[in-house]
N, C-alpha and C. Protein backbone atom coordinates (compact mmCIF):
# COMPACT_ATOMS: atom_id res chain seq x y z
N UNK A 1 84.13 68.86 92.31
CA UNK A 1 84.81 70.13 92.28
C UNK A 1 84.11 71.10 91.32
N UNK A 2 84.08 70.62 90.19
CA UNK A 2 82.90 71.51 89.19
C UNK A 2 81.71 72.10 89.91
N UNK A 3 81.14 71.30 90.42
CA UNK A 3 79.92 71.59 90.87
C UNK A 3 79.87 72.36 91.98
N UNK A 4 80.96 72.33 93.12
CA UNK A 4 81.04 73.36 93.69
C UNK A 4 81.80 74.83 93.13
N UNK A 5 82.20 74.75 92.10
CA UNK A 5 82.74 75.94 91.52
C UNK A 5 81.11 76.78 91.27
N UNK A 6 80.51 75.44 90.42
CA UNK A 6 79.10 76.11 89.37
C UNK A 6 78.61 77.27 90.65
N UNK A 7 78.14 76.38 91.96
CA UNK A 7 77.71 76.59 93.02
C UNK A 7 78.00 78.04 93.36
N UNK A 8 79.42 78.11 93.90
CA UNK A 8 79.45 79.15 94.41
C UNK A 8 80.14 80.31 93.58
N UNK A 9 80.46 79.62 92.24
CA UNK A 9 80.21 81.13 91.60
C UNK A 9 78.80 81.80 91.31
N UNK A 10 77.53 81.76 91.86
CA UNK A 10 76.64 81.99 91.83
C UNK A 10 76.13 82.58 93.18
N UNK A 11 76.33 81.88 93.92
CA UNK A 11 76.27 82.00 95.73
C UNK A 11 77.07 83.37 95.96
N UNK A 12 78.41 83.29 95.91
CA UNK A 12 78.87 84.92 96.33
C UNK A 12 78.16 86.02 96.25
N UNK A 13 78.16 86.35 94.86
CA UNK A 13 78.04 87.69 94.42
C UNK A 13 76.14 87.85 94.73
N UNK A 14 75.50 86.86 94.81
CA UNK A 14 73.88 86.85 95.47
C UNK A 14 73.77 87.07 96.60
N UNK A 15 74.55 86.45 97.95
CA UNK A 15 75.22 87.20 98.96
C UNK A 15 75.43 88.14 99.17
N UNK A 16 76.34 88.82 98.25
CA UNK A 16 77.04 89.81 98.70
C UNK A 16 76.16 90.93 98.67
N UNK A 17 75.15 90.77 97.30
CA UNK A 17 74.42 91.78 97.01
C UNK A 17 73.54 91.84 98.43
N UNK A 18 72.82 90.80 98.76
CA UNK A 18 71.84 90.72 99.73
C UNK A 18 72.54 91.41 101.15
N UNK A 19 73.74 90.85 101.57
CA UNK A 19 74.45 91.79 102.42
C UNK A 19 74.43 93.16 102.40
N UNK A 20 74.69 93.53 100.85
CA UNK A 20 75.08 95.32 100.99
C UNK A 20 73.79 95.76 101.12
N UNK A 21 72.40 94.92 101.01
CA UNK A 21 71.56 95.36 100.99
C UNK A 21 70.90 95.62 102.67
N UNK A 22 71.56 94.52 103.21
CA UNK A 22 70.69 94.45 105.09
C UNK A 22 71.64 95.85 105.59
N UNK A 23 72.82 95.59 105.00
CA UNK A 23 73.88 96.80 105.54
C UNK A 23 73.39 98.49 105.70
N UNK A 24 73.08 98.25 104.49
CA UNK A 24 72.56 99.58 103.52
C UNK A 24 71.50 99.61 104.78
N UNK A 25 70.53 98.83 105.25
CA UNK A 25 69.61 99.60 106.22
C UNK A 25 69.78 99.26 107.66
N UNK A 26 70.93 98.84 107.87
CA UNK A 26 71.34 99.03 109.31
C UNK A 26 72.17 100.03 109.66
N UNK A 27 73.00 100.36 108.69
CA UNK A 27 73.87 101.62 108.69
C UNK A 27 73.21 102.88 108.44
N UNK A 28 71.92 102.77 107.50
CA UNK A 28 70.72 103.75 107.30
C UNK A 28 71.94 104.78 106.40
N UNK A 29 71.50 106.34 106.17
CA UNK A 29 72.33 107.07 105.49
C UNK A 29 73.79 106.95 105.23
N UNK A 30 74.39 106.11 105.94
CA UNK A 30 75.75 106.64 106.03
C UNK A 30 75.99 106.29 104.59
N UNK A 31 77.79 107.00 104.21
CA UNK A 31 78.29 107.17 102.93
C UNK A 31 78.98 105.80 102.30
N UNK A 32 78.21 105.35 101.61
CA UNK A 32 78.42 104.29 100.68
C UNK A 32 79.52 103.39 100.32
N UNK A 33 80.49 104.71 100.37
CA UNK A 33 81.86 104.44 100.61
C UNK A 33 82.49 103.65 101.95
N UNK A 34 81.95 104.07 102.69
CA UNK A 34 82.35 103.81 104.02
C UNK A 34 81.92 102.46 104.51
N UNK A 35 80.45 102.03 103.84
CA UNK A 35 80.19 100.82 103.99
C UNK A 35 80.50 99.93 103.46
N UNK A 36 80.86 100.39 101.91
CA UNK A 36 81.68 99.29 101.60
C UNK A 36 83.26 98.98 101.71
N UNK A 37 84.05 100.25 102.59
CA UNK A 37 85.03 99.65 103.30
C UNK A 37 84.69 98.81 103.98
N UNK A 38 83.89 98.77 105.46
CA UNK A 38 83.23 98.54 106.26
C UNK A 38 83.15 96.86 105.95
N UNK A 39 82.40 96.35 104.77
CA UNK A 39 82.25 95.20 103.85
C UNK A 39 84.11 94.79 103.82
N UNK A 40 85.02 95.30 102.97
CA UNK A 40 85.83 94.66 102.85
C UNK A 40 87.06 94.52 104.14
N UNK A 41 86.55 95.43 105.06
CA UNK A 41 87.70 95.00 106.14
C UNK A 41 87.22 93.40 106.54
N UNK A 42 85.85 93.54 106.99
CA UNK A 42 85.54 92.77 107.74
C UNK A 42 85.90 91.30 106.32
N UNK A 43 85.37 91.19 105.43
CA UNK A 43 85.76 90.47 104.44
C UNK A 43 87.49 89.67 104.58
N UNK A 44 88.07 91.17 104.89
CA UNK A 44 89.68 90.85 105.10
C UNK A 44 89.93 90.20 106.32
N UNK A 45 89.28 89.90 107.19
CA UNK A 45 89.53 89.67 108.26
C UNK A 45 88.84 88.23 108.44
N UNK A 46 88.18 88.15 108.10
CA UNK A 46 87.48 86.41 107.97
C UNK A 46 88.56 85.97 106.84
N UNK A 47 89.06 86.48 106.47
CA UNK A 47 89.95 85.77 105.11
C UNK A 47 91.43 85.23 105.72
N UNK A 48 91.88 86.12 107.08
CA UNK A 48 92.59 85.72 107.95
C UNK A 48 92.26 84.59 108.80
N UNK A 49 91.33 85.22 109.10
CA UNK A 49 91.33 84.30 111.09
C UNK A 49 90.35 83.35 110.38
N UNK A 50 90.17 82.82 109.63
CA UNK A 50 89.12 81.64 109.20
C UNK A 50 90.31 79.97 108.29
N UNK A 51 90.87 80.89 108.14
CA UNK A 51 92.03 79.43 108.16
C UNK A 51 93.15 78.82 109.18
N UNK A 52 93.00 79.84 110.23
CA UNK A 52 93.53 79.65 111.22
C UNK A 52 92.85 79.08 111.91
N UNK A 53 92.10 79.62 112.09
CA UNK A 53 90.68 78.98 113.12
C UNK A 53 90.47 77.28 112.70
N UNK A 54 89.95 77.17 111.19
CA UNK A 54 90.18 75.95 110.36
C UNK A 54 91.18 74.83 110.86
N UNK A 55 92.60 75.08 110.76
CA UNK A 55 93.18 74.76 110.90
C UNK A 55 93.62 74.43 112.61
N UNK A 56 93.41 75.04 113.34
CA UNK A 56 93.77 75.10 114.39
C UNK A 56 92.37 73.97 115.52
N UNK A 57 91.11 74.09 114.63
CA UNK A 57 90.06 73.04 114.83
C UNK A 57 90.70 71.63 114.45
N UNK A 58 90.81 71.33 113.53
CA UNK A 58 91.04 70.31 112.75
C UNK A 58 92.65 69.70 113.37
N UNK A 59 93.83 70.61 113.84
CA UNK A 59 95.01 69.58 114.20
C UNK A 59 94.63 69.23 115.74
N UNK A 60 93.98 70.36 116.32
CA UNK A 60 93.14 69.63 117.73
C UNK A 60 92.47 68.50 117.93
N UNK A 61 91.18 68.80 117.50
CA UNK A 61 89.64 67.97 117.32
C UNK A 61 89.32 67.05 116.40
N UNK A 62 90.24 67.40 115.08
CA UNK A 62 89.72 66.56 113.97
C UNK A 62 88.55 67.32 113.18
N UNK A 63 88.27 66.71 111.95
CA UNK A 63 87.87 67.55 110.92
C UNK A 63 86.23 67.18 111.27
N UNK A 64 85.93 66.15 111.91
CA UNK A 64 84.30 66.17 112.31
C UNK A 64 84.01 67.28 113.36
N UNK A 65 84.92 68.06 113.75
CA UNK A 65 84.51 68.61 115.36
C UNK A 65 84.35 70.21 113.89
N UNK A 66 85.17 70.50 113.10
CA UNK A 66 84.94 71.64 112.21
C UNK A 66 83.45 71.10 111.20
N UNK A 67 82.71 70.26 110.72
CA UNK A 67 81.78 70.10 110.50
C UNK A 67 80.48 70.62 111.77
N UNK A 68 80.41 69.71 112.81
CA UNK A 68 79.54 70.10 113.38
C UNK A 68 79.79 71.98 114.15
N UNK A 69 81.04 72.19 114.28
CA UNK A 69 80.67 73.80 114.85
C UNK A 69 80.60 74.38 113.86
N UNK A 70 80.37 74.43 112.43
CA UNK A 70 80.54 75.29 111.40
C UNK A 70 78.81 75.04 111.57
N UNK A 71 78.26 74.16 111.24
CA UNK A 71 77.11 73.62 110.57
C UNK A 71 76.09 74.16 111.57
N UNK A 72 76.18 74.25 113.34
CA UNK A 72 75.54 74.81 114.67
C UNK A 72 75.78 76.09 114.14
N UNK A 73 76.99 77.00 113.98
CA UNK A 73 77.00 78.23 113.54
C UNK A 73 76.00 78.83 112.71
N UNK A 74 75.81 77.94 111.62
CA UNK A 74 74.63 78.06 109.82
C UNK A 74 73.95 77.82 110.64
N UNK A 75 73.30 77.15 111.69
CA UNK A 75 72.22 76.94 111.86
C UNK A 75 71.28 78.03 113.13
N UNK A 76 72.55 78.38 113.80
CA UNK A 76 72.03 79.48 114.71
C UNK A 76 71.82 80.59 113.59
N UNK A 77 72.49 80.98 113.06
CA UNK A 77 72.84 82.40 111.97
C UNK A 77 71.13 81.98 111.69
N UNK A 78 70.97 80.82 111.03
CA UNK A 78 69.72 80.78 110.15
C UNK A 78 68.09 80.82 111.11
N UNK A 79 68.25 80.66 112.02
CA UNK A 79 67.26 80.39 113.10
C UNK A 79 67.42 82.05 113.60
N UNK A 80 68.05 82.73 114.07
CA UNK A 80 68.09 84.30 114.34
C UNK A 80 67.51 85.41 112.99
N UNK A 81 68.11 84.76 111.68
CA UNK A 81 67.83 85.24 111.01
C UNK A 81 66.10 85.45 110.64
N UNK A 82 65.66 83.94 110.61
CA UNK A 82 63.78 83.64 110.84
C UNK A 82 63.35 84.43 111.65
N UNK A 83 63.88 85.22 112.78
CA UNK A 83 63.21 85.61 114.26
C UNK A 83 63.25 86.87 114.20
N UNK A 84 64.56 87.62 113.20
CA UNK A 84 64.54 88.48 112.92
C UNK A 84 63.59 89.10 111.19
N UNK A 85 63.32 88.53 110.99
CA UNK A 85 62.21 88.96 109.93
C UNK A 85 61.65 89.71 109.96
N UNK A 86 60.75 89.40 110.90
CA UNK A 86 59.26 89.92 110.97
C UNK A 86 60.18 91.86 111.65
N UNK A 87 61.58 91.86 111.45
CA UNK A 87 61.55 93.43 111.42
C UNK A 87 61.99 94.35 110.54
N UNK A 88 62.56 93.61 109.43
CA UNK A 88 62.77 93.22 107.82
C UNK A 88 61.74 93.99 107.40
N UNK A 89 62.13 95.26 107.02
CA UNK A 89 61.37 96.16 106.22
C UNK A 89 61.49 95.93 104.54
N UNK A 90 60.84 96.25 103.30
CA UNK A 90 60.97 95.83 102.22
C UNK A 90 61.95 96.75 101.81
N UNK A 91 63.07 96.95 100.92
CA UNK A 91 63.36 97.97 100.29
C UNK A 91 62.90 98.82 99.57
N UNK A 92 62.70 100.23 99.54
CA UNK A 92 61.86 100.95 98.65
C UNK A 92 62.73 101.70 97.88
């Protein structure tokens, strides 16, 4: 339990930054404000439907069937993400 505390009190806020940062250039100019509503709806909304979802996996399927579709999810996210790179401009 420690160690996932250490973990992801470190993990969020490195995230988050990196997020406002892909945001910041997919949204291009728009007002700052707006994106970071934008950030916390959607925030609010995984904060809902993600324990439901959780839960609603797990009294079905069992808690191995929420391992492997979480873990295919990280792994598509992470494989799109590689493919999308190469259009990953640097920040200036």
């Amino acid at each position: 339990m420690t160690i996932h505390m250490v973990v992801t009190s470190f993990a969020i806020p490195f995230s988050s930054m990196s997020l406002d940062s892909i945001y910041s250039k997919i949204f291009g100019s728009m007002d700052q404000s707006v994106t970071q509503s934008i950030i916390v709806v959607a925030d609010d909304i995984m904060s809902i439907v993600g324990p439901i979802y959780a839960s609603t996996v797990f009294s079905s399927l069992g808690r191995d069937s929420i391992y492997y579709i979480n873990g295919s999810v990280y792994i598509i996210a992470t494989v799109t993400w590689f493919a999308a790179w190469k259009w990953l401009e640097p920040f200036n």
